[in-house]
PDB file of N, CA and C in Angstrom:
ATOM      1  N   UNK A   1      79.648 -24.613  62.677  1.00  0.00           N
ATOM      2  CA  UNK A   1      79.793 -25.980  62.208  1.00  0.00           C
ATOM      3  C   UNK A   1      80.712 -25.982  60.986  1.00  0.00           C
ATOM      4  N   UNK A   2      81.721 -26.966  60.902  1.00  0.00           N
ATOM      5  CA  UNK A   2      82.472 -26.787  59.509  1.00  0.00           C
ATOM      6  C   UNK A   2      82.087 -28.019  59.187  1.00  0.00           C
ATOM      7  N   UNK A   3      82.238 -27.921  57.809  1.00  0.00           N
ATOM      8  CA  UNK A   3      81.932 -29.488  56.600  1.00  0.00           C
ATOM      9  C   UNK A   3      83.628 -29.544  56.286  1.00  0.00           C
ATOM     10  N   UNK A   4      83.920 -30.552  56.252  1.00  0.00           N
ATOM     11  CA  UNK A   4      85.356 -31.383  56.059  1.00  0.00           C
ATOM     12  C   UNK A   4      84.896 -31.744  54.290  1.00  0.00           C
ATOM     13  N   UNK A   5      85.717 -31.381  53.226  1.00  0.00           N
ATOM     14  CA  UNK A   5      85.050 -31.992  51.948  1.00  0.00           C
ATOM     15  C   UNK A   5      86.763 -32.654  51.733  1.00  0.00           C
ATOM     16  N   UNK A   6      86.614 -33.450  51.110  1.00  0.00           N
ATOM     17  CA  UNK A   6      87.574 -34.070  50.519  1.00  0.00           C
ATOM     18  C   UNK A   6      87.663 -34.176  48.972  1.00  0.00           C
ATOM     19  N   UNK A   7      88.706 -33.816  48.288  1.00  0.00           N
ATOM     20  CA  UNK A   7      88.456 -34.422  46.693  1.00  0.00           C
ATOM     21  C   UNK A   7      88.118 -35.869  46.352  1.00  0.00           C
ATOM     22  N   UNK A   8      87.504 -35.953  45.633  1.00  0.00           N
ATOM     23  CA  UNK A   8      86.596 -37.154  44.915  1.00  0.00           C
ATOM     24  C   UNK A   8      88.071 -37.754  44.014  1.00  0.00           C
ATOM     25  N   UNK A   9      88.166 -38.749  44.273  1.00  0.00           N
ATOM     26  CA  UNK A   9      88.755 -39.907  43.218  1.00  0.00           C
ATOM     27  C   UNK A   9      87.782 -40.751  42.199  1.00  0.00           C
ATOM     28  N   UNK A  10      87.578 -40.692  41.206  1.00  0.00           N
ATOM     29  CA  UNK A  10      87.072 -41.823  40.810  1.00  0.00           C
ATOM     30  C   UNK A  10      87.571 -43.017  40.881  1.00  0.00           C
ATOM     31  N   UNK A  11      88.907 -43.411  40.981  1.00  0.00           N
ATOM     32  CA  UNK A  11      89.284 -45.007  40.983  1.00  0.00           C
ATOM     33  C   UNK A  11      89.029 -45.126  42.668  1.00  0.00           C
ATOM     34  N   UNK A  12      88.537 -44.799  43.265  1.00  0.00           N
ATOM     35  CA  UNK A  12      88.180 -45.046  44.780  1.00  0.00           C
ATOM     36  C   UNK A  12      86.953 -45.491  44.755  1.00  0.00           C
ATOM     37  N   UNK A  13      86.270 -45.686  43.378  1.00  0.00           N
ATOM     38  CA  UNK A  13      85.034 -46.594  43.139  1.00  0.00           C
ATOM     39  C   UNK A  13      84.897 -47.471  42.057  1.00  0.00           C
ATOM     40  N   UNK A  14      86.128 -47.439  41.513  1.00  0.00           N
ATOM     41  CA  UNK A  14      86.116 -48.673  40.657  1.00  0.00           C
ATOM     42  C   UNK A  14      86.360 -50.246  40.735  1.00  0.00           C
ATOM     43  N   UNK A  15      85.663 -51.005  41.442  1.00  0.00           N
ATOM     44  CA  UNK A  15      86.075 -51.942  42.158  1.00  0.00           C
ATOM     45  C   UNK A  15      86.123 -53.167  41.332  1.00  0.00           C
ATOM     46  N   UNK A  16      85.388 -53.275  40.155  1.00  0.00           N
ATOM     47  CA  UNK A  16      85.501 -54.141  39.687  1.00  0.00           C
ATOM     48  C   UNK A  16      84.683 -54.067  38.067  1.00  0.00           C
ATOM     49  N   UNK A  17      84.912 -55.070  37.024  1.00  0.00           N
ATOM     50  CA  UNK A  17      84.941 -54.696  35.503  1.00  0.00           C
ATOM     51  C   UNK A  17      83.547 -54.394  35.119  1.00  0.00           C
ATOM     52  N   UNK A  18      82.530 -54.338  35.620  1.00  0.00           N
ATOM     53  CA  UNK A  18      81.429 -53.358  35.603  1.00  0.00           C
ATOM     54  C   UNK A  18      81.532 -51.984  35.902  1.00  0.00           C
ATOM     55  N   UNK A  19      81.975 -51.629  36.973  1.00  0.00           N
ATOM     56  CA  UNK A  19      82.486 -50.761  36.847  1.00  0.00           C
ATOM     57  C   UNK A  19      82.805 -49.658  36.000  1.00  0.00           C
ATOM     58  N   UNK A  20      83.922 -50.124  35.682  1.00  0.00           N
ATOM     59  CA  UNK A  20      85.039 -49.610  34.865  1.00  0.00           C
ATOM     60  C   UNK A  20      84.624 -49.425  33.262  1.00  0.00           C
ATOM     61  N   UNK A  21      83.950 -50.618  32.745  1.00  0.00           N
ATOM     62  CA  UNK A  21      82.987 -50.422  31.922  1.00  0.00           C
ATOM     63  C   UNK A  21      82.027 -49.925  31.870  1.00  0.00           C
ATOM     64  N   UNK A  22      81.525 -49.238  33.125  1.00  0.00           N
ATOM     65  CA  UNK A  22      80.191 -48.575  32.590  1.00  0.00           C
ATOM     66  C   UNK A  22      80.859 -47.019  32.874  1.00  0.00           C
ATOM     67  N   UNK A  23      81.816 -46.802  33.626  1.00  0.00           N
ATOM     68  CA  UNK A  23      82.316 -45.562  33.775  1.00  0.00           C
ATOM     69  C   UNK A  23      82.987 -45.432  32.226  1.00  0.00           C
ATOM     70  N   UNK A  24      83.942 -46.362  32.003  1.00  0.00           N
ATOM     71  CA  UNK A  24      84.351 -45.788  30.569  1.00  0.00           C
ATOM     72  C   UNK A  24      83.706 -45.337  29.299  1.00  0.00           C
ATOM     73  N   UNK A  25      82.804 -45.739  29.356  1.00  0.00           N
ATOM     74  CA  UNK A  25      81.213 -46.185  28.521  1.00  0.00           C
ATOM     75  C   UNK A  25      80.856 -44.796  28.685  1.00  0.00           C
ATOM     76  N   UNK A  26      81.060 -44.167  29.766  1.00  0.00           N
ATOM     77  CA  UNK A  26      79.771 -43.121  29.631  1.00  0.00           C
ATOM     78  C   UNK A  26      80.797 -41.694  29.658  1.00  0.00           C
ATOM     79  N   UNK A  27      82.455 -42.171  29.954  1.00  0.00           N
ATOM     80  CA  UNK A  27      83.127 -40.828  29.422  1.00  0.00           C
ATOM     81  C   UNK A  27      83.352 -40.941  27.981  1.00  0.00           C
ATOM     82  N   UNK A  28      83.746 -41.847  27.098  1.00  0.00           N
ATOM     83  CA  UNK A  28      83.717 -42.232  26.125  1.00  0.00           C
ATOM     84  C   UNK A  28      82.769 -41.225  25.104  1.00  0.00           C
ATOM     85  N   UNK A  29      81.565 -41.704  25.570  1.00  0.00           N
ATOM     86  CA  UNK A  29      80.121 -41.139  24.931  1.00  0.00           C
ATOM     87  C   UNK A  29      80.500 -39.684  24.661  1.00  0.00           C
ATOM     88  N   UNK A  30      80.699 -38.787  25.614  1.00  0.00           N
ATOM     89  CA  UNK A  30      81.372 -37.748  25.554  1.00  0.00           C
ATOM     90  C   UNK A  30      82.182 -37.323  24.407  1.00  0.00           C
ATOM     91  N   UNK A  31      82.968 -37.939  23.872  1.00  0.00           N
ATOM     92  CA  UNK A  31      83.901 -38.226  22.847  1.00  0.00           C
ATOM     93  C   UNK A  31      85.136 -37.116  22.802  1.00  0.00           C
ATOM     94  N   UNK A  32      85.696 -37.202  24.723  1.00  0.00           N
ATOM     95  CA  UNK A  32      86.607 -35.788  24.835  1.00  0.00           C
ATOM     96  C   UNK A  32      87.803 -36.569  24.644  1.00  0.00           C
ATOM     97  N   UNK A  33      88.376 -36.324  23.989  1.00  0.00           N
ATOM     98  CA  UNK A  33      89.910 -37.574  24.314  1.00  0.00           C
ATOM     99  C   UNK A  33      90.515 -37.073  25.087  1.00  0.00           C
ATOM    100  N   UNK A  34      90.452 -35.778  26.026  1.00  0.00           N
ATOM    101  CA  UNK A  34      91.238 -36.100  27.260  1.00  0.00           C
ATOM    102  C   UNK A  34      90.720 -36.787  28.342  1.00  0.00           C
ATOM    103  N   UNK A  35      89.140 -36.400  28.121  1.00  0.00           N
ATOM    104  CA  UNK A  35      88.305 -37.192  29.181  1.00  0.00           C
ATOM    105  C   UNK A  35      88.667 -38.813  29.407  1.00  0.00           C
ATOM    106  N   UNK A  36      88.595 -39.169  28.283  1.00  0.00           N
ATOM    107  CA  UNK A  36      88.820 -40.676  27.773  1.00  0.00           C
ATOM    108  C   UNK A  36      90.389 -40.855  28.573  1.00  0.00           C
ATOM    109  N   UNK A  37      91.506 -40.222  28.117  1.00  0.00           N
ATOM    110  CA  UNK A  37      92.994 -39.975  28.750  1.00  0.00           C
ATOM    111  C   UNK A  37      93.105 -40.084  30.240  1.00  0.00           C
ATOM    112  N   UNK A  38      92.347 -38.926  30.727  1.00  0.00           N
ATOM    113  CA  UNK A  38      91.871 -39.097  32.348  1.00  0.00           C
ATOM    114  C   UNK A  38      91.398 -40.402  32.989  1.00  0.00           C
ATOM    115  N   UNK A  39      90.135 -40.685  32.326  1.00  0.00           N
ATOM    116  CA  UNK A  39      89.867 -42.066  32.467  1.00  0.00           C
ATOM    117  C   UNK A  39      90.494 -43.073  32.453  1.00  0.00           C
ATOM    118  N   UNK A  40      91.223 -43.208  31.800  1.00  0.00           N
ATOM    119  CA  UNK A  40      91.573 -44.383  31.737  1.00  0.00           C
ATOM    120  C   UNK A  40      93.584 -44.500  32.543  1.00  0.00           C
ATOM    121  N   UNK A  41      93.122 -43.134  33.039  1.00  0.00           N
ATOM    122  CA  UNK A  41      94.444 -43.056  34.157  1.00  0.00           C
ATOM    123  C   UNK A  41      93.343 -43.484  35.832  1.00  0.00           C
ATOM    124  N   UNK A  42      92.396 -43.116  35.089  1.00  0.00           N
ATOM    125  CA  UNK A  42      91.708 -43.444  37.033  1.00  0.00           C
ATOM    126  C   UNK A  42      91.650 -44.563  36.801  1.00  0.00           C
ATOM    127  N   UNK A  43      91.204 -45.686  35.623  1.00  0.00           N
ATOM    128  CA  UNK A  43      91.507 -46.640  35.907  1.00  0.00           C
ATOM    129  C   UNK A  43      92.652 -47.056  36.129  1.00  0.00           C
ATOM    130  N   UNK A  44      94.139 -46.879  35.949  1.00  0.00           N
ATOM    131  CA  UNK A  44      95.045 -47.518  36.056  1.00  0.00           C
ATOM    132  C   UNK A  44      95.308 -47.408  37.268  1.00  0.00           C
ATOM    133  N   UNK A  45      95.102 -45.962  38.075  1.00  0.00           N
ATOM    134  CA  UNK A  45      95.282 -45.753  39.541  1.00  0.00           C
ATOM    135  C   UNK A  45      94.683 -46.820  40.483  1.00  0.00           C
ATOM    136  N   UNK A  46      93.358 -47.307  39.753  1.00  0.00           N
ATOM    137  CA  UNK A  46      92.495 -48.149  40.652  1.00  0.00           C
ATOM    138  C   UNK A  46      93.006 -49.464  40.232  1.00  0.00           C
ATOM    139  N   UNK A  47      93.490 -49.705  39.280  1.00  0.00           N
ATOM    140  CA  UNK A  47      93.928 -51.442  39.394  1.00  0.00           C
ATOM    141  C   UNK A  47      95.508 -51.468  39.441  1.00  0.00           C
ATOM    142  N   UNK A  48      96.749 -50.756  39.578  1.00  0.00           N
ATOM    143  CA  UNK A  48      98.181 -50.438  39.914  1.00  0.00           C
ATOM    144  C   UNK A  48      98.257 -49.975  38.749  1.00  0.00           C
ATOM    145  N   UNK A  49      98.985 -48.736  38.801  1.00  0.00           N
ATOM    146  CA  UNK A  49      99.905 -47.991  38.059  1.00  0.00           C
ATOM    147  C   UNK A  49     101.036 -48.836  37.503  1.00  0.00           C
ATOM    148  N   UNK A  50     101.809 -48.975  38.950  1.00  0.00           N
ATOM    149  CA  UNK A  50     102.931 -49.600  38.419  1.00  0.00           C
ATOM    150  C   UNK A  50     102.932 -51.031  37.746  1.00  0.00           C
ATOM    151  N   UNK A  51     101.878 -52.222  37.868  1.00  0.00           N
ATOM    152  CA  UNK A  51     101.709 -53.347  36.884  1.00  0.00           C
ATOM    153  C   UNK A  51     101.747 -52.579  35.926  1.00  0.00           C
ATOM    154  N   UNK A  52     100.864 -51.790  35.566  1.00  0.00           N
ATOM    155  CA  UNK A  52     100.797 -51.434  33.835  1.00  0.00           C
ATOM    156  C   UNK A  52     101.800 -51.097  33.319  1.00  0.00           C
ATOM    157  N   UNK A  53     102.357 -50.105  33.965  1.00  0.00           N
ATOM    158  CA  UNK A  53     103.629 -49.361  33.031  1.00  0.00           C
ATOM    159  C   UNK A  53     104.738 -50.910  33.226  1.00  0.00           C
ATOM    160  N   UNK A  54     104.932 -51.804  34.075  1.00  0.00           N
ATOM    161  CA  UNK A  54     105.277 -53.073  33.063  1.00  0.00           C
ATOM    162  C   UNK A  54     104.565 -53.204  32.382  1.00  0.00           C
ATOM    163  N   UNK A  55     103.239 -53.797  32.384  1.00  0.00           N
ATOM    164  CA  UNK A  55     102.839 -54.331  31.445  1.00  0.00           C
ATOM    165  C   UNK A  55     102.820 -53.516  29.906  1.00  0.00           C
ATOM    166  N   UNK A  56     102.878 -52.650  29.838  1.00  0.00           N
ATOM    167  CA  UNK A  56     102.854 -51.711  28.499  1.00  0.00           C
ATOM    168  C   UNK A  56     103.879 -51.236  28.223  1.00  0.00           C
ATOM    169  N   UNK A  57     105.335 -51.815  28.934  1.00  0.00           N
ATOM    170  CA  UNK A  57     106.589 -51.126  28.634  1.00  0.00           C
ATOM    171  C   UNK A  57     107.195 -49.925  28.902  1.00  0.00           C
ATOM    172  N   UNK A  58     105.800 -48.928  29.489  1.00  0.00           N
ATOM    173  CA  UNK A  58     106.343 -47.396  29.798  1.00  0.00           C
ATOM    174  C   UNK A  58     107.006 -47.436  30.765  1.00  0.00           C
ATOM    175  N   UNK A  59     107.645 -46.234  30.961  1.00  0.00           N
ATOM    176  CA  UNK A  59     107.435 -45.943  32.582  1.00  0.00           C
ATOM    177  C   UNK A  59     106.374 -45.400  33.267  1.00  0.00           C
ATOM    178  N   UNK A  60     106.510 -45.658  34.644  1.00  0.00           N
ATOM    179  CA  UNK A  60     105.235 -44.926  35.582  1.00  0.00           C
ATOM    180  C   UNK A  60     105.205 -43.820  35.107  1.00  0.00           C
ATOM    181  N   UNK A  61     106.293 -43.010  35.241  1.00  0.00           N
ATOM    182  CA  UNK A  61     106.150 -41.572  35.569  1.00  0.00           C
ATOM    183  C   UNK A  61     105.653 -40.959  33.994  1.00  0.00           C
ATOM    184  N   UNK A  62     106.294 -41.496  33.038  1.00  0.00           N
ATOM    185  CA  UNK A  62     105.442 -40.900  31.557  1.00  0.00           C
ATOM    186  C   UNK A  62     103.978 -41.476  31.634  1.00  0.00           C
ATOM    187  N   UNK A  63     103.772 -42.717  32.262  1.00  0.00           N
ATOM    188  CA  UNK A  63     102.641 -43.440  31.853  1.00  0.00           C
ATOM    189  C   UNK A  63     101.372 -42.178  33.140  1.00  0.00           C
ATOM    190  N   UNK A  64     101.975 -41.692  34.096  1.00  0.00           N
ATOM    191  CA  UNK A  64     100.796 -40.963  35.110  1.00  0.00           C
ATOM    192  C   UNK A  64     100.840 -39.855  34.026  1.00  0.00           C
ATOM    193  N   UNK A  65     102.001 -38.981  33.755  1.00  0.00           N
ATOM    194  CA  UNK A  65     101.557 -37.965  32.846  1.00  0.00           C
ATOM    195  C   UNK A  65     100.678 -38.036  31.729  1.00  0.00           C
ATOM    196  N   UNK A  66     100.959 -39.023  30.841  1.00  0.00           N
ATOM    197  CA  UNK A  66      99.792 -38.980  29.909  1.00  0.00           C
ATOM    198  C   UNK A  66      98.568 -39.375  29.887  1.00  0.00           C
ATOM    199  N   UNK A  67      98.828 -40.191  30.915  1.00  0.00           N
ATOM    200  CA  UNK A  67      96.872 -40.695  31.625  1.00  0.00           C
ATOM    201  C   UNK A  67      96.275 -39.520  32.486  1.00  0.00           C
ATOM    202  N   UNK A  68      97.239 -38.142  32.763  1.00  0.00           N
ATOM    203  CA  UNK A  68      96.451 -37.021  33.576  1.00  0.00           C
ATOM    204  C   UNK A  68      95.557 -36.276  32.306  1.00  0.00           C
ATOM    205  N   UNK A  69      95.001 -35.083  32.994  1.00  0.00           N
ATOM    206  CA  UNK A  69      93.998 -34.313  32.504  1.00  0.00           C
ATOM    207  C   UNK A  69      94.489 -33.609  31.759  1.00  0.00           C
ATOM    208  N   UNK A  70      96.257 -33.225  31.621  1.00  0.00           N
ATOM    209  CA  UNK A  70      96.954 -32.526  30.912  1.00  0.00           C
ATOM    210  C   UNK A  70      97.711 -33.280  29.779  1.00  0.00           C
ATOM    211  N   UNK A  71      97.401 -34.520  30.111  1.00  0.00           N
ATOM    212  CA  UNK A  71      98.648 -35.390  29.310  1.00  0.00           C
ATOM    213  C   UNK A  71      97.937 -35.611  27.653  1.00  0.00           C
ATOM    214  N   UNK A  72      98.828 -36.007  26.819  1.00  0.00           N
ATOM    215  CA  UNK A  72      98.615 -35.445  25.440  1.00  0.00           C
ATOM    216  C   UNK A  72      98.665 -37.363  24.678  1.00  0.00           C
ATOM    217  N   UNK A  73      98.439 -38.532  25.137  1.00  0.00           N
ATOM    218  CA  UNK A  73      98.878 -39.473  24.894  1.00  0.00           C
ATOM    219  C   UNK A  73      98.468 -39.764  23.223  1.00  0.00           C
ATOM    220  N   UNK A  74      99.667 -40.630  22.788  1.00  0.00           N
ATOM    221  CA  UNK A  74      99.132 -41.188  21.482  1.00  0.00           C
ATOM    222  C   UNK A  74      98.261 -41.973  21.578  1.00  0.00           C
ATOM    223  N   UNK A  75      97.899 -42.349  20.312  1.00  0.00           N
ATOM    224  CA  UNK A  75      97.037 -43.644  20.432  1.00  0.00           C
ATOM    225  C   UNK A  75      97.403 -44.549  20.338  1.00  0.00           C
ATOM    226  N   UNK A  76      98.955 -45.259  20.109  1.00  0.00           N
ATOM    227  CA  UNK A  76      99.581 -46.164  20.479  1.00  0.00           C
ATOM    228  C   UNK A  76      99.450 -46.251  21.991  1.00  0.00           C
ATOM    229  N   UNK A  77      99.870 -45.665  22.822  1.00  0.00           N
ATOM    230  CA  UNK A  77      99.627 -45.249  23.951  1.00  0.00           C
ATOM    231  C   UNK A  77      98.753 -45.875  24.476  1.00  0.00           C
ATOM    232  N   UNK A  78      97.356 -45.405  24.408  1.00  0.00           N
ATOM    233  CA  UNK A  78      96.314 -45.484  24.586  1.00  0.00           C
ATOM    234  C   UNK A  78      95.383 -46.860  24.071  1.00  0.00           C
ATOM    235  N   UNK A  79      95.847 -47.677  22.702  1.00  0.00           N
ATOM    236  CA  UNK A  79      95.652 -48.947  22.638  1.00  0.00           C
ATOM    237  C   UNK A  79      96.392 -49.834  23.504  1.00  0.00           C
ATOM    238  N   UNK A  80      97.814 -49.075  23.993  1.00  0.00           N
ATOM    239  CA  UNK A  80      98.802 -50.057  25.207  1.00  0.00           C
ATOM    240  C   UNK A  80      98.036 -50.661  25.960  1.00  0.00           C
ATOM    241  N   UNK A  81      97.520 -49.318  27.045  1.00  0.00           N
ATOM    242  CA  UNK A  81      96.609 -49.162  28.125  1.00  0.00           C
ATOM    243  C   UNK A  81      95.987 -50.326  28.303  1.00  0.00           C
ATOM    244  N   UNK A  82      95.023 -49.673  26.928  1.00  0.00           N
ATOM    245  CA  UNK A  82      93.173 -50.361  27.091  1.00  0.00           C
ATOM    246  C   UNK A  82      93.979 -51.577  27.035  1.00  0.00           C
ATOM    247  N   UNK A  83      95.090 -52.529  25.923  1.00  0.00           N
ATOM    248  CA  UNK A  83      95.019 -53.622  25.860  1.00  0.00           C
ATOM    249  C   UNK A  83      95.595 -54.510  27.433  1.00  0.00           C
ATOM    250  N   UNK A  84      96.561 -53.490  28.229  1.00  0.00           N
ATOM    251  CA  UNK A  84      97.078 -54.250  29.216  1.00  0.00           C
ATOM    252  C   UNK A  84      96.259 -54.097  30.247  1.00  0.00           C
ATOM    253  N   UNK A  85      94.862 -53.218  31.010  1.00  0.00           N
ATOM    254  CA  UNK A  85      93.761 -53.669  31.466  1.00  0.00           C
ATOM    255  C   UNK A  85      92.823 -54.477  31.070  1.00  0.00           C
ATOM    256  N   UNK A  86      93.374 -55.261  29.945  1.00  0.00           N
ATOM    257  CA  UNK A  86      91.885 -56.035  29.735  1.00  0.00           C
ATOM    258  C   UNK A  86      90.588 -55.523  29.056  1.00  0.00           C
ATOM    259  N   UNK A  87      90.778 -53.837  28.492  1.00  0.00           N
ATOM    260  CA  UNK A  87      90.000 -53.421  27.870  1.00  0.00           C
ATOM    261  C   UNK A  87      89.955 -53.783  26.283  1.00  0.00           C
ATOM    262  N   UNK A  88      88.224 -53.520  25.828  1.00  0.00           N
ATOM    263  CA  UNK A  88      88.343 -53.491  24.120  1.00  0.00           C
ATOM    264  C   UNK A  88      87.981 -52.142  23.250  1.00  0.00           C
ATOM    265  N   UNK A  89      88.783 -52.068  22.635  1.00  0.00           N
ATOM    266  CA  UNK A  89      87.979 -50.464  22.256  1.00  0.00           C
ATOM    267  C   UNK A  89      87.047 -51.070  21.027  1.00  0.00           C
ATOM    268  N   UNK A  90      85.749 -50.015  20.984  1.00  0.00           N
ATOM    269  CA  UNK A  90      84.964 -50.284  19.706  1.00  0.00           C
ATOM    270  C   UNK A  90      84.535 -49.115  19.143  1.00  0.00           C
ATOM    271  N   UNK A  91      84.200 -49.307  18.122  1.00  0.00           N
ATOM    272  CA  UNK A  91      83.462 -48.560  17.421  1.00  0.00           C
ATOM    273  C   UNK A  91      82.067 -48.388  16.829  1.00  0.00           C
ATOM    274  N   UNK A  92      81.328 -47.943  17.098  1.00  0.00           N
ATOM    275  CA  UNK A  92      80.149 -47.723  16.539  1.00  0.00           C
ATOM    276  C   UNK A  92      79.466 -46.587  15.799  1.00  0.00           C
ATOM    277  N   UNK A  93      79.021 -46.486  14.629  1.00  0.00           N
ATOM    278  CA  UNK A  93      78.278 -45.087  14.005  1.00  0.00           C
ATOM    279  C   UNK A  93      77.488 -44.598  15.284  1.00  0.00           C
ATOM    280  N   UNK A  94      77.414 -43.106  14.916  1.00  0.00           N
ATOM    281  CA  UNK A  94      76.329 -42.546  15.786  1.00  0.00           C
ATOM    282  C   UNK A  94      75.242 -42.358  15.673  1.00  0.00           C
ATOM    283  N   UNK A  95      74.045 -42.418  16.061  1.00  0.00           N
ATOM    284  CA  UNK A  95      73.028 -42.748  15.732  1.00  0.00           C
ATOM    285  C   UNK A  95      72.284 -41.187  15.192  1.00  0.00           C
ATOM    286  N   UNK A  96      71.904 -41.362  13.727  1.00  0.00           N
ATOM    287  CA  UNK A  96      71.492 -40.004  13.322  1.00  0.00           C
ATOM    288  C   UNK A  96      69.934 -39.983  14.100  1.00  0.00           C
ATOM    289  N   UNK A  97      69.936 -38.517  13.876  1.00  0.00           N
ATOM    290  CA  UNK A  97      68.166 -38.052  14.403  1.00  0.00           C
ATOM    291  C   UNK A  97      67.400 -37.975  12.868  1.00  0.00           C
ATOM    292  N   UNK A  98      65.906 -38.143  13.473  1.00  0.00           N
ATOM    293  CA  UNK A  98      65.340 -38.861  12.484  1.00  0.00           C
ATOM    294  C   UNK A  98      64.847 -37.826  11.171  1.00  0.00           C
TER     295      UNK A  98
END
């Protein structure tokens, strides 16, 4: 018997702004900034690549590199993004132990 596996996409389940918010929410938490980088390239994969990089002025092809797992983006960059999906970034203290 063989098993057929396929690689996992995450933007192949991001369907809509729950979603995306609770996925970002919980790489975030993490506090990896490439994780966060990655992320927020699966989101762009899942709502068009190419709208964004209009909408944020890049190009595609810099805008897939720095949203990959390798890509090194600023945080100009990265406020582009969040602002041309419709995202908000926040901040919150972390909650000390008692």
């Amino acid at each position: 018997m063989t098993i057929k596996l396929s690689r996992f996409d995450p933007a192949d389940y991001l369907r809509d702004e729950e979603d995306i918010a609770n996925f970002l929410s919980e790489v975030a938490a993490d506090g990896n900034p490439e994780l966060i980088a990655s992320a927020l390239g699966d989101i762009a994969r899942a709502r068009n690549m190419s709208q964004l990089a209009r909408d944020t002025g890049l190009s595609r092809v810099g805008l897939t590199k720095a949203l990959s797992a390798r890509g090194n983006p600023s945080f100009t960059t990265i406020a582009k993004v969040a602002k041309a999906l419709g995202l908000k970034m926040t901040f919150a203290p972390v909650a000390s132990e008692p």
